[in-house]
C-alpha atoms as a PDB file:
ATOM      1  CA  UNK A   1     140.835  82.890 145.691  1.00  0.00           C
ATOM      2  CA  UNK A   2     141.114  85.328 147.858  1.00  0.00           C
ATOM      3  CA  UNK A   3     144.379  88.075 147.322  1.00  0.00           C
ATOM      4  CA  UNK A   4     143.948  91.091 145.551  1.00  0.00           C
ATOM      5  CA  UNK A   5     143.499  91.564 142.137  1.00  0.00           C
ATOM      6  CA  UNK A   6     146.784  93.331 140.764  1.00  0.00           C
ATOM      7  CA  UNK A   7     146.856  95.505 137.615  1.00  0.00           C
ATOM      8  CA  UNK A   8     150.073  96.606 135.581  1.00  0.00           C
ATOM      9  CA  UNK A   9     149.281 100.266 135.066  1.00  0.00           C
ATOM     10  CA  UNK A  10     151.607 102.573 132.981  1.00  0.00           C
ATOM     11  CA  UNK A  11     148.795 105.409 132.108  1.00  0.00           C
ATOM     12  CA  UNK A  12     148.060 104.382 128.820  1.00  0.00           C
ATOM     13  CA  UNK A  13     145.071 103.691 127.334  1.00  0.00           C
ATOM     14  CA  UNK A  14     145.004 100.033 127.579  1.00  0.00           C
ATOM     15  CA  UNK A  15     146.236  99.437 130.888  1.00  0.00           C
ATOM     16  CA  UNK A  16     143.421 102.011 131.694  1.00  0.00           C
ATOM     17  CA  UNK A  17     140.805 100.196 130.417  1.00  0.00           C
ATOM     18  CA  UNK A  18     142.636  97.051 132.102  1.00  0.00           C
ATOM     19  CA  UNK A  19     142.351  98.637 135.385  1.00  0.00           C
ATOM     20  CA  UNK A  20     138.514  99.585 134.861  1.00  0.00           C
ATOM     21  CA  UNK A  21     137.813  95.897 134.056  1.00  0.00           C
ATOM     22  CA  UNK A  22     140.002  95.093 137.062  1.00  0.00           C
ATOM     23  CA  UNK A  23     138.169  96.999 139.237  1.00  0.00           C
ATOM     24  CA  UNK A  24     134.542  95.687 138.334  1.00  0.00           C
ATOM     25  CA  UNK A  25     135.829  92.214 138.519  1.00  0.00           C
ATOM     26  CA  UNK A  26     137.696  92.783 141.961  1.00  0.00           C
ATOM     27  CA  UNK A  27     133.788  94.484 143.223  1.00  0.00           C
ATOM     28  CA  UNK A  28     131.961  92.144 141.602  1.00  0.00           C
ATOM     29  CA  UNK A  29     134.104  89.205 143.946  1.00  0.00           C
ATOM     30  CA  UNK A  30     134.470  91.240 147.041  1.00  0.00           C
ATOM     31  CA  UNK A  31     138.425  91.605 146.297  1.00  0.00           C
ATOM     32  CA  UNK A  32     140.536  94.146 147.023  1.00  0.00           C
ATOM     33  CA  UNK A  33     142.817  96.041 143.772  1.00  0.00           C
ATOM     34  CA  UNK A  34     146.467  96.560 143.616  1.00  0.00           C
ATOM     35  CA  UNK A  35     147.745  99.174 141.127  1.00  0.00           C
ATOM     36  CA  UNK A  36     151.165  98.525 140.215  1.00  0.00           C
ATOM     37  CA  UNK A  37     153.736 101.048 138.353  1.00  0.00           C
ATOM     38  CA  UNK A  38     157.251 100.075 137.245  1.00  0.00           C
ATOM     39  CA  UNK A  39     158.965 103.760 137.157  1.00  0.00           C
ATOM     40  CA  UNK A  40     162.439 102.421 135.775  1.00  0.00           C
ATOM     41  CA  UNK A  41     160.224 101.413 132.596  1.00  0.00           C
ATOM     42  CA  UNK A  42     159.080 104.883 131.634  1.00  0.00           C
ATOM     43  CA  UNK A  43     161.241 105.788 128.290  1.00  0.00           C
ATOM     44  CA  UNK A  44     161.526 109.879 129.539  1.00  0.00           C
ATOM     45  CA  UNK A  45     164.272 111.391 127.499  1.00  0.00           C
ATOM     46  CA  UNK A  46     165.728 114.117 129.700  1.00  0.00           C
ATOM     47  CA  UNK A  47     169.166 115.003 131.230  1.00  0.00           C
ATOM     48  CA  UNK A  48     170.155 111.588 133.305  1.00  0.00           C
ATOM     49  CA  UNK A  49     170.101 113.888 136.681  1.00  0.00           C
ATOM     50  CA  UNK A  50     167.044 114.496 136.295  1.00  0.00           C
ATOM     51  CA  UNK A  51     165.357 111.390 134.670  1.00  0.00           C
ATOM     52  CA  UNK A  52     164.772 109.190 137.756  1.00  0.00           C
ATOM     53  CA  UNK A  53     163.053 112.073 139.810  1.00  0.00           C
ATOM     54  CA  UNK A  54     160.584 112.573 137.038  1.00  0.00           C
ATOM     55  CA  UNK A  55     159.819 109.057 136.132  1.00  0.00           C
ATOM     56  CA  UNK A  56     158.821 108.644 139.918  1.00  0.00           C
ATOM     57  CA  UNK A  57     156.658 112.017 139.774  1.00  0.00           C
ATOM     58  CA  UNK A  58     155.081 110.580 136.680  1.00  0.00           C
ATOM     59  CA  UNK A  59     154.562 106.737 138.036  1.00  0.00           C
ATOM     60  CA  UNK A  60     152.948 108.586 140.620  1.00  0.00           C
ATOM     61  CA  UNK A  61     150.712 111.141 139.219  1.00  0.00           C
ATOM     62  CA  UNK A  62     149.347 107.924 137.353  1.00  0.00           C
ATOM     63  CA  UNK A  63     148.714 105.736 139.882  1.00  0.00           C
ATOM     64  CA  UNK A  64     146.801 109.009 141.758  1.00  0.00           C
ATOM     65  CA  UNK A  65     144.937 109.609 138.561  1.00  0.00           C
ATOM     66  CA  UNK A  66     143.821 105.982 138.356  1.00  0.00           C
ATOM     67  CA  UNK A  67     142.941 104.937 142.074  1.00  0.00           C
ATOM     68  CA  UNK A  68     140.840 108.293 142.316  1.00  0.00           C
ATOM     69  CA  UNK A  69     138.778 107.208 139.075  1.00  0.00           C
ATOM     70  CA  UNK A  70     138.574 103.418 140.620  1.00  0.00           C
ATOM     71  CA  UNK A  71     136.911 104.941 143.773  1.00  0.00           C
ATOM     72  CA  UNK A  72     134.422 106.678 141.789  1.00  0.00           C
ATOM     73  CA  UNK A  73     133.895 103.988 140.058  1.00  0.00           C
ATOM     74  CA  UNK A  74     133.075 101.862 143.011  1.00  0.00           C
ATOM     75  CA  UNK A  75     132.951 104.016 146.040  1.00  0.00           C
ATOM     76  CA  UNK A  76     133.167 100.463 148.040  1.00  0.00           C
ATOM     77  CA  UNK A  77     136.264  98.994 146.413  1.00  0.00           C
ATOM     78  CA  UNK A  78     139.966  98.570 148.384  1.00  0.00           C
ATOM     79  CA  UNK A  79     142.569 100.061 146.198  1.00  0.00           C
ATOM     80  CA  UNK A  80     146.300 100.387 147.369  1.00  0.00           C
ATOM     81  CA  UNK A  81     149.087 101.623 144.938  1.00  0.00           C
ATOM     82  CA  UNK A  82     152.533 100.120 144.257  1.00  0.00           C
ATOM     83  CA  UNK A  83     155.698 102.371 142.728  1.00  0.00           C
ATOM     84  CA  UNK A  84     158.229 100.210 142.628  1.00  0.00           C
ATOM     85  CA  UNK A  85     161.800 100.243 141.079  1.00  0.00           C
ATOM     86  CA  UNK A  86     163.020  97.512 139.340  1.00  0.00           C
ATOM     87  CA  UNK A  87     161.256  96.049 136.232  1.00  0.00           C
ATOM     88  CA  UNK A  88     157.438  95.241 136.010  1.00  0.00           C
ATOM     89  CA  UNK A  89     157.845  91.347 134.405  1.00  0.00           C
ATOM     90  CA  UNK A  90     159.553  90.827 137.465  1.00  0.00           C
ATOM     91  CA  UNK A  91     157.331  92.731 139.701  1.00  0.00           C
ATOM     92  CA  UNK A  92     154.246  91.107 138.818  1.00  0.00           C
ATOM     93  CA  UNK A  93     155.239  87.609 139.309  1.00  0.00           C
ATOM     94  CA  UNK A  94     156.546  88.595 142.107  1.00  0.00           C
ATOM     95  CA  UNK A  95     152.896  89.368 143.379  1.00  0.00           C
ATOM     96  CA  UNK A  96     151.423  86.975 141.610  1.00  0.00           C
ATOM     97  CA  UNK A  97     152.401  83.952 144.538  1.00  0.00           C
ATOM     98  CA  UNK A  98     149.594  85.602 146.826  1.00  0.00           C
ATOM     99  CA  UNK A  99     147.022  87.384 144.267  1.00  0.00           C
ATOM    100  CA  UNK A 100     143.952  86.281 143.061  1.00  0.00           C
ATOM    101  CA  UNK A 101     144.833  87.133 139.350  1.00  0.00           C
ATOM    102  CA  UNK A 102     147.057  89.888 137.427  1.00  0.00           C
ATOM    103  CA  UNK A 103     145.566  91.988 134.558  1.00  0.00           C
ATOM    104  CA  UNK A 104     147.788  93.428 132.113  1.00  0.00           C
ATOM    105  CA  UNK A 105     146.788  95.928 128.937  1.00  0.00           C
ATOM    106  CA  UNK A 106     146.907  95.122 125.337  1.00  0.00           C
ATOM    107  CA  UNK A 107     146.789  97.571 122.696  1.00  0.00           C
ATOM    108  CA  UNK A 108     145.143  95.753 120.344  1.00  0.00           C
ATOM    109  CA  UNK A 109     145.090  92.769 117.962  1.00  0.00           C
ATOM    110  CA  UNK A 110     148.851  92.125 118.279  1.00  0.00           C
ATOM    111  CA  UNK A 111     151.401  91.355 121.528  1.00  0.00           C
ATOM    112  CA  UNK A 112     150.165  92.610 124.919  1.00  0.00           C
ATOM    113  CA  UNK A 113     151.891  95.326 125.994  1.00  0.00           C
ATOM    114  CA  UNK A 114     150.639  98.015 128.760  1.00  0.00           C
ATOM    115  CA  UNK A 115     153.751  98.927 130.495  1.00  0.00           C
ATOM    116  CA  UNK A 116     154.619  95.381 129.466  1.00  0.00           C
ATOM    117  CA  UNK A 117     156.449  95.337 125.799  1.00  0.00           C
ATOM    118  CA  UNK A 118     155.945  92.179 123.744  1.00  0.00           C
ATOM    119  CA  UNK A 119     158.221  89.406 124.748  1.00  0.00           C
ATOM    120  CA  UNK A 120     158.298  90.413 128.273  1.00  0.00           C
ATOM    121  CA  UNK A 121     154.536  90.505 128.985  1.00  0.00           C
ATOM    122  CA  UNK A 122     153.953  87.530 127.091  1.00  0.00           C
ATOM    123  CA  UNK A 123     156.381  85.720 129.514  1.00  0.00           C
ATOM    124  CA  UNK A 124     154.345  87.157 132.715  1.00  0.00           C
ATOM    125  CA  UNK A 125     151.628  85.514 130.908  1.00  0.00           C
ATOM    126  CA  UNK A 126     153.448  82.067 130.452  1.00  0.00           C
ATOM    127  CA  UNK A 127     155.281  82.475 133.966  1.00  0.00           C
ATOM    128  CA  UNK A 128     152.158  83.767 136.201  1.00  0.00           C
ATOM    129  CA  UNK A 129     151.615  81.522 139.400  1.00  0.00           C
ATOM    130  CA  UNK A 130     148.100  82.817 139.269  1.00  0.00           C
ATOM    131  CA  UNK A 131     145.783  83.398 136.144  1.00  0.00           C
ATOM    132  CA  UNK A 132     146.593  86.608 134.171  1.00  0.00           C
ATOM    133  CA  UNK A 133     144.033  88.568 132.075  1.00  0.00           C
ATOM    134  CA  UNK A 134     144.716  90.646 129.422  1.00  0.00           C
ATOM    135  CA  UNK A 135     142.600  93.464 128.151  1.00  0.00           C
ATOM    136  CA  UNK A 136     142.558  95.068 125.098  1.00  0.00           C
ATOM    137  CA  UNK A 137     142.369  99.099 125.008  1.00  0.00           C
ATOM    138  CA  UNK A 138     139.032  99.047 123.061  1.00  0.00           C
ATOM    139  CA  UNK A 139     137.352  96.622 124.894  1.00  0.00           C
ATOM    140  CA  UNK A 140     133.345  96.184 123.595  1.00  0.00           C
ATOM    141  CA  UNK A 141     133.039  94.419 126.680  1.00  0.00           C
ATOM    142  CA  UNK A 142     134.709  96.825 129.168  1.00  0.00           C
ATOM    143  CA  UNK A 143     132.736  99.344 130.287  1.00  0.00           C
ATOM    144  CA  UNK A 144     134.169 103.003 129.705  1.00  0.00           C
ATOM    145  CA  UNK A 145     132.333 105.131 131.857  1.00  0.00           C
ATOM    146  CA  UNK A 146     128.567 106.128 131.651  1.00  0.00           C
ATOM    147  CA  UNK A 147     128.579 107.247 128.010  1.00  0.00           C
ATOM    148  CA  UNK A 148     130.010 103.843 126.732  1.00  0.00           C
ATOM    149  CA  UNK A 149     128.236 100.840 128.766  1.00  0.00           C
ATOM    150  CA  UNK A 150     129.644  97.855 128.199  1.00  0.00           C
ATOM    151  CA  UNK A 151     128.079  95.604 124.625  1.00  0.00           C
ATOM    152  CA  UNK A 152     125.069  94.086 125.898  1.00  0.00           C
ATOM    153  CA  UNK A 153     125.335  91.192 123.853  1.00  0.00           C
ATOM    154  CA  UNK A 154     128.935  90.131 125.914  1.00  0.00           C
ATOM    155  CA  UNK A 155     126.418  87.868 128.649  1.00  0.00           C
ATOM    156  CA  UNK A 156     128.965  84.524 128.445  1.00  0.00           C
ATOM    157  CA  UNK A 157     132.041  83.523 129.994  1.00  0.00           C
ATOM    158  CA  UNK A 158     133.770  81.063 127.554  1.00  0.00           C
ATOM    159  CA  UNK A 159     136.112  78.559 128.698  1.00  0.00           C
ATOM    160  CA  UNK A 160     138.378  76.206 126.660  1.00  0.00           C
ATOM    161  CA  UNK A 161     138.310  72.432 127.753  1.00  0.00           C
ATOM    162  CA  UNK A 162     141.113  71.231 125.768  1.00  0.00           C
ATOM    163  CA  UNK A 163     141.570  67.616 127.862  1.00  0.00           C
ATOM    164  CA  UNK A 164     138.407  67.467 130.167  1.00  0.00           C
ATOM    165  CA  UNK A 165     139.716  65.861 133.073  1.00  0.00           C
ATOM    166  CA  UNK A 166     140.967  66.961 136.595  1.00  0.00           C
ATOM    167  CA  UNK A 167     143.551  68.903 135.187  1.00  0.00           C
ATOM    168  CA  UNK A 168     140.970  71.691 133.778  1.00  0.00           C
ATOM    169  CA  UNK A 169     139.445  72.105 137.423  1.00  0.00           C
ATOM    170  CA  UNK A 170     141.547  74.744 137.726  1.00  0.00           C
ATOM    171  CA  UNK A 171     139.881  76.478 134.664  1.00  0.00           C
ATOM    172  CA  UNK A 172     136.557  75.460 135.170  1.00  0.00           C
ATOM    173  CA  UNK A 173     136.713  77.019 138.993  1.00  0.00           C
ATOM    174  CA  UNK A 174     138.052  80.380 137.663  1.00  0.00           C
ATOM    175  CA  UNK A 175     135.268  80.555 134.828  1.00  0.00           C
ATOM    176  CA  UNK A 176     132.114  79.523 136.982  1.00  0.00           C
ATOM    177  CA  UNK A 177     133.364  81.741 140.001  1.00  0.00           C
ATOM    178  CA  UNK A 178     133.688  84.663 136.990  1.00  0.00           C
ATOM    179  CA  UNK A 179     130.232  83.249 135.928  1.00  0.00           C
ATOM    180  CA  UNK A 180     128.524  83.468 139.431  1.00  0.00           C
ATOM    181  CA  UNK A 181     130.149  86.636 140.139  1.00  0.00           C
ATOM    182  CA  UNK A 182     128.797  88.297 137.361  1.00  0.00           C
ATOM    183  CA  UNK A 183     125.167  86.525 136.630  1.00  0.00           C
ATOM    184  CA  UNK A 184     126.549  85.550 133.847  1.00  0.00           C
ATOM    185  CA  UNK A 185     126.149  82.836 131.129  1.00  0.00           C
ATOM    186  CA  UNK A 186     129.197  80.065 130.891  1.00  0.00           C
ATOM    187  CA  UNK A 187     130.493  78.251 127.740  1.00  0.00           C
ATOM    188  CA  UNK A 188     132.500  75.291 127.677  1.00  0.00           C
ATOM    189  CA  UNK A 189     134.243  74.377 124.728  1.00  0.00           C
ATOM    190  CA  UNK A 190     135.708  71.175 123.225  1.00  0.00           C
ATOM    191  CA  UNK A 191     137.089  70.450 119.791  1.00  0.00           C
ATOM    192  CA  UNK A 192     137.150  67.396 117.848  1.00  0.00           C
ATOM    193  CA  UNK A 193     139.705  66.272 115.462  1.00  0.00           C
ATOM    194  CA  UNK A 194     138.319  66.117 111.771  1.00  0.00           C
ATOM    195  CA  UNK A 195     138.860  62.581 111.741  1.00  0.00           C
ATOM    196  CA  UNK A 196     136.962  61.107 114.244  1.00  0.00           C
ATOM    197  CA  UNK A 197     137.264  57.083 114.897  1.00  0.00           C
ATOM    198  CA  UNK A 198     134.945  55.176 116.878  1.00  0.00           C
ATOM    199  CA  UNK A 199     135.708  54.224 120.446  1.00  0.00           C
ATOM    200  CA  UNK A 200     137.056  50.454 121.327  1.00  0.00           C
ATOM    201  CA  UNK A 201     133.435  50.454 123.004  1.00  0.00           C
ATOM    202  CA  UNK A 202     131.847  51.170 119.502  1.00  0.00           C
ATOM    203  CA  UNK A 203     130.852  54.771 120.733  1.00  0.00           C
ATOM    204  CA  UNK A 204     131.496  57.104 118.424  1.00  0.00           C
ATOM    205  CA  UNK A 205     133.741  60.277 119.340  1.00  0.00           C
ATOM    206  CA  UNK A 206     131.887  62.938 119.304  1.00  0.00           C
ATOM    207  CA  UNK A 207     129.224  61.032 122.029  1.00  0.00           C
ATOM    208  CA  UNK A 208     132.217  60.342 123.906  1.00  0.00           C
ATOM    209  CA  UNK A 209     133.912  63.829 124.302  1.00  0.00           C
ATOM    210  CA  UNK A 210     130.462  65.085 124.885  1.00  0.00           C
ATOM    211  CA  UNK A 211     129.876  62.302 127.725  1.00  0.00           C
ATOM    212  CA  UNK A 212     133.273  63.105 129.122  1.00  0.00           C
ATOM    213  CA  UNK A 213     132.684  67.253 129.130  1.00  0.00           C
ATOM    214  CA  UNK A 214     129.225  66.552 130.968  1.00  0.00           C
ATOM    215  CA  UNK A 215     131.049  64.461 133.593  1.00  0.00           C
ATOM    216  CA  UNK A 216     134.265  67.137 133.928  1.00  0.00           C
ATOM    217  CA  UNK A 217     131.363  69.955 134.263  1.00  0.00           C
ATOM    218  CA  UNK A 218     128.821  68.121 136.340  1.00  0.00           C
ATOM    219  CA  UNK A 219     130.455  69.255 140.001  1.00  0.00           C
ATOM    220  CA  UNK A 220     130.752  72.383 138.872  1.00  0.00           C
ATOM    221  CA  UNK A 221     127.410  72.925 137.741  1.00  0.00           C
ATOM    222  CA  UNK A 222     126.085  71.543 141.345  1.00  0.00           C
ATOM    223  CA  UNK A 223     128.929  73.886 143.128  1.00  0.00           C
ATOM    224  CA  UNK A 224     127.793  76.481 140.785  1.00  0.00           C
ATOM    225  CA  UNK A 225     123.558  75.556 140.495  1.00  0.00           C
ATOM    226  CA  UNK A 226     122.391  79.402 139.251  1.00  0.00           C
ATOM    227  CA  UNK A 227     125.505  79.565 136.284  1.00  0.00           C
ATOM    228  CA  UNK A 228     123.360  78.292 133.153  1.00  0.00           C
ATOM    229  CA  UNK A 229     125.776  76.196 130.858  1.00  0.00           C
ATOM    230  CA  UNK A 230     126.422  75.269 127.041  1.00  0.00           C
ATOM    231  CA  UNK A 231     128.683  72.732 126.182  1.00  0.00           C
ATOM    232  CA  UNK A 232     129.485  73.567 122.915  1.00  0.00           C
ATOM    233  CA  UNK A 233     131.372  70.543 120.954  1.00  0.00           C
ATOM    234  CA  UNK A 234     132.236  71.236 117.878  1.00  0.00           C
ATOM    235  CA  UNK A 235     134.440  69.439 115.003  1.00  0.00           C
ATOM    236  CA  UNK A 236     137.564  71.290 113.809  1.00  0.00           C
ATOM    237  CA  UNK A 237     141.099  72.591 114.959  1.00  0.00           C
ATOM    238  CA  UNK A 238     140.971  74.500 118.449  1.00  0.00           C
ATOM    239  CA  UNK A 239     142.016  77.553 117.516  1.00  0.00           C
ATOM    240  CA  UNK A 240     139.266  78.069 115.080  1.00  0.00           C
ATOM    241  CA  UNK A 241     136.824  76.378 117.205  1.00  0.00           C
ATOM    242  CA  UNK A 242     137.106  78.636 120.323  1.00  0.00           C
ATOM    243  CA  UNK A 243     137.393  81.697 118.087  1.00  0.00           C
ATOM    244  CA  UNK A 244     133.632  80.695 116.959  1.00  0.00           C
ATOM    245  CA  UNK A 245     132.894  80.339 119.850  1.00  0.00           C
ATOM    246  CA  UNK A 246     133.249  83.544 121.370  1.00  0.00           C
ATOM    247  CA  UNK A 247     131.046  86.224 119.287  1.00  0.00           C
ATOM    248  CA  UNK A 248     129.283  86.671 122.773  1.00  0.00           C
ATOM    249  CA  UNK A 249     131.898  85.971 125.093  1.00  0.00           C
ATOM    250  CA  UNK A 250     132.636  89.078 128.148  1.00  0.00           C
ATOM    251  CA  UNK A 251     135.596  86.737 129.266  1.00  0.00           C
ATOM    252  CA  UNK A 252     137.561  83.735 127.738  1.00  0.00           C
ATOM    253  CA  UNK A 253     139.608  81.059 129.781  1.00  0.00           C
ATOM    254  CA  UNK A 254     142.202  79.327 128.727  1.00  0.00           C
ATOM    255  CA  UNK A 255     144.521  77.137 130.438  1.00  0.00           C
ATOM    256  CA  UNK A 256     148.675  76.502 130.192  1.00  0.00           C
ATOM    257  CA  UNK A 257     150.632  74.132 131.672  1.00  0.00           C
ATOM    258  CA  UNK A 258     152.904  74.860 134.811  1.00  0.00           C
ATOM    259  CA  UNK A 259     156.704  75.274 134.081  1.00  0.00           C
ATOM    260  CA  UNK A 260     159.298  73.899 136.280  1.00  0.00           C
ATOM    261  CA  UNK A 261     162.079  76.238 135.031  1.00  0.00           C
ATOM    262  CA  UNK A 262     161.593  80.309 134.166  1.00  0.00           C
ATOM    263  CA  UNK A 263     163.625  79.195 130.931  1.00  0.00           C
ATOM    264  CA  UNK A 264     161.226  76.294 129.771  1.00  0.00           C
ATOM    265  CA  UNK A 265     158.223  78.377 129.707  1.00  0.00           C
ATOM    266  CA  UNK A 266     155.931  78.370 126.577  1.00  0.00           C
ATOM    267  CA  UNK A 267     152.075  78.885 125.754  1.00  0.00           C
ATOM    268  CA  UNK A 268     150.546  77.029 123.541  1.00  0.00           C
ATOM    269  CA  UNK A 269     148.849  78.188 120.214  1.00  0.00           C
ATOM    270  CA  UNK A 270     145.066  77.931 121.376  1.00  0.00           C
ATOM    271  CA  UNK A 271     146.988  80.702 124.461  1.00  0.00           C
ATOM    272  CA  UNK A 272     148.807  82.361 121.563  1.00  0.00           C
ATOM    273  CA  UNK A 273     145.341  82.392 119.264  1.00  0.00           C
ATOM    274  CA  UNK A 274     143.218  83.836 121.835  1.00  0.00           C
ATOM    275  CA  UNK A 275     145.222  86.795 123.077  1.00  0.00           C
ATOM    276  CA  UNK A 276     146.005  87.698 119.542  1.00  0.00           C
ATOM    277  CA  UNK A 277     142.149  87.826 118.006  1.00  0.00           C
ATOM    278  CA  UNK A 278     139.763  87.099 120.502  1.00  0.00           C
ATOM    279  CA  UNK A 279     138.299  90.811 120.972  1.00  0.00           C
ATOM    280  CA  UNK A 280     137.073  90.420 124.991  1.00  0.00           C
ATOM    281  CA  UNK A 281     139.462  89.871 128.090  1.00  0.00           C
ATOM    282  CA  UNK A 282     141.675  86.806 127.600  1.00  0.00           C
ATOM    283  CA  UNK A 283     142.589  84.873 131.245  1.00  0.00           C
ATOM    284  CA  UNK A 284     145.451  82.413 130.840  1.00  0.00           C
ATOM    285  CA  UNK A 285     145.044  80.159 133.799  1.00  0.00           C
ATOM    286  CA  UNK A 286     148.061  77.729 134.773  1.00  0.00           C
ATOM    287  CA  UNK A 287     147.291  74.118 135.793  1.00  0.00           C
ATOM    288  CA  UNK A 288     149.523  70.672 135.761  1.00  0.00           C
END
């Protein structure tokens, strides 16, 4: 992966904090940032002569504001800015074909917003050609300037293996290259059902998941040979099992499933569970 990483940015708190945790990630892989403002989405109420002039000014002043604390932030990092005028969902995708991964803000345990409202940034999150990240406004593991390091204890990257299998390679690269790029810790995940049958073989279940999560992590691991991993297998719905599972976690991974159609697009509810509770950044990678 090699584009830029792009951010939704609409000024507010948590596509603020987004872009900060943009911008380490984009350093910490050698990648170049891409702030993005959607100026048709700003709800200014003033005469409709003037509206449109100051919703560019403003889309403006905050991508200024932003890229100026980025570079002081990392003095090294590439950052371009983007005002465009027609909506952000739209937008995004848009620049999601040729970026490494799109971070949008959430403000908190509920739907991501950012300069994305509910519905909308949910579907950039279902629809995203490219993983998307969202990142809560009161991040413990976002640093927020020198005052407010990130939480020490966030040292893991945490990735859900719901079907292990060439299908979660796509996954498994995007958390180990998060993992390597950050000296980080990785987690992978797999729940069992509560009722767990032996195999035709006579193997029981849980040996059997746990053989076939070694074998779906075991390239990885030599591509990867400095990321120390935990497969954590555990017996209980997924939801609740990856929630458990990420009291250290700096950034989960989850996967969806590609959509043929813009109008058959869904996540699933281990998707839907993590970006609603799970307290660090939430990447929804897409995969067949």
């Amino acid at each position: 992966m090699s584009g830029p990483v792009v951010v939704g940015l609409d000024g507010s708190p948590a596509s603020v904090t987004a872009a900060w945790w943009a911008a380490r990630e984009a350093a910490d892989r050698r990648l170049p940032v891409v702030l993005l403002h959607s100026w048709t989405t700003q709800p200014l109420d003033l005469p409709a002569g003037q509206e449109a002039q100051a919703k560019r000014r403003h889309g403006d002043e905050v991508l200024t504001r932003t890229s100026a604390e980025l570079l002081r932030r990392h003095p090294a990092l590439s950052v371009t800015t983007q005002l465009v005028p027609y909506p952000a969902a739209q937008a995004l995708l848009e620049r999601g074909e040729s970026a490494s991964m799109l971070v949008l803000g959430s403000r908190g345990h509920g739907s991501v917003a950012g300069f994305l409202l509910g519905a909308i940034s949910l579907r950039v999150l279902g629809l995203a050609p490219c993983p998307a990240v969202a990142v809560r406004a009161d991040d413990p593991a976002v640093e927020a300037g020198r005052d407010h390091p990130a939480a020490a204890d966030r040292d893991e990257i945490v990735v859900g293996v719901q079907e292990p299998g060439a299908v979660t390679d796509p996954l498994l690269e995007f958390a180990f290259t998060a993992a390597g790029a950050h000296g980080a810790g990785l987690r992978a995940v797999r729940a069992l059902p509560l009722c767990a049958p032996a195999t035709e073989a006579g193997e029981d279940l849980e040996a059997q998941e746990r053989r076939r999560l070694a074998e779906a992590l075991a390239p990885w691991r030599d591509k990867f040979p400095d990321v120390p991993v935990i497969e954590h297998v555990a017996t209980g719905a997924a939801t609740h099992v990856l929630l458990a599972a990420t009291s250290r976690g700096c950034l989960t991974v989850v996967g969806r499933r590609l959509h043929p159609s813009q109008l058959a697009w869904k996540l699933g509810p281990v998707a839907h569970a993590a970006l609603h509770h799970i307290p660090c950044p939430v990447a929804v990678v897409p995969h067949d």
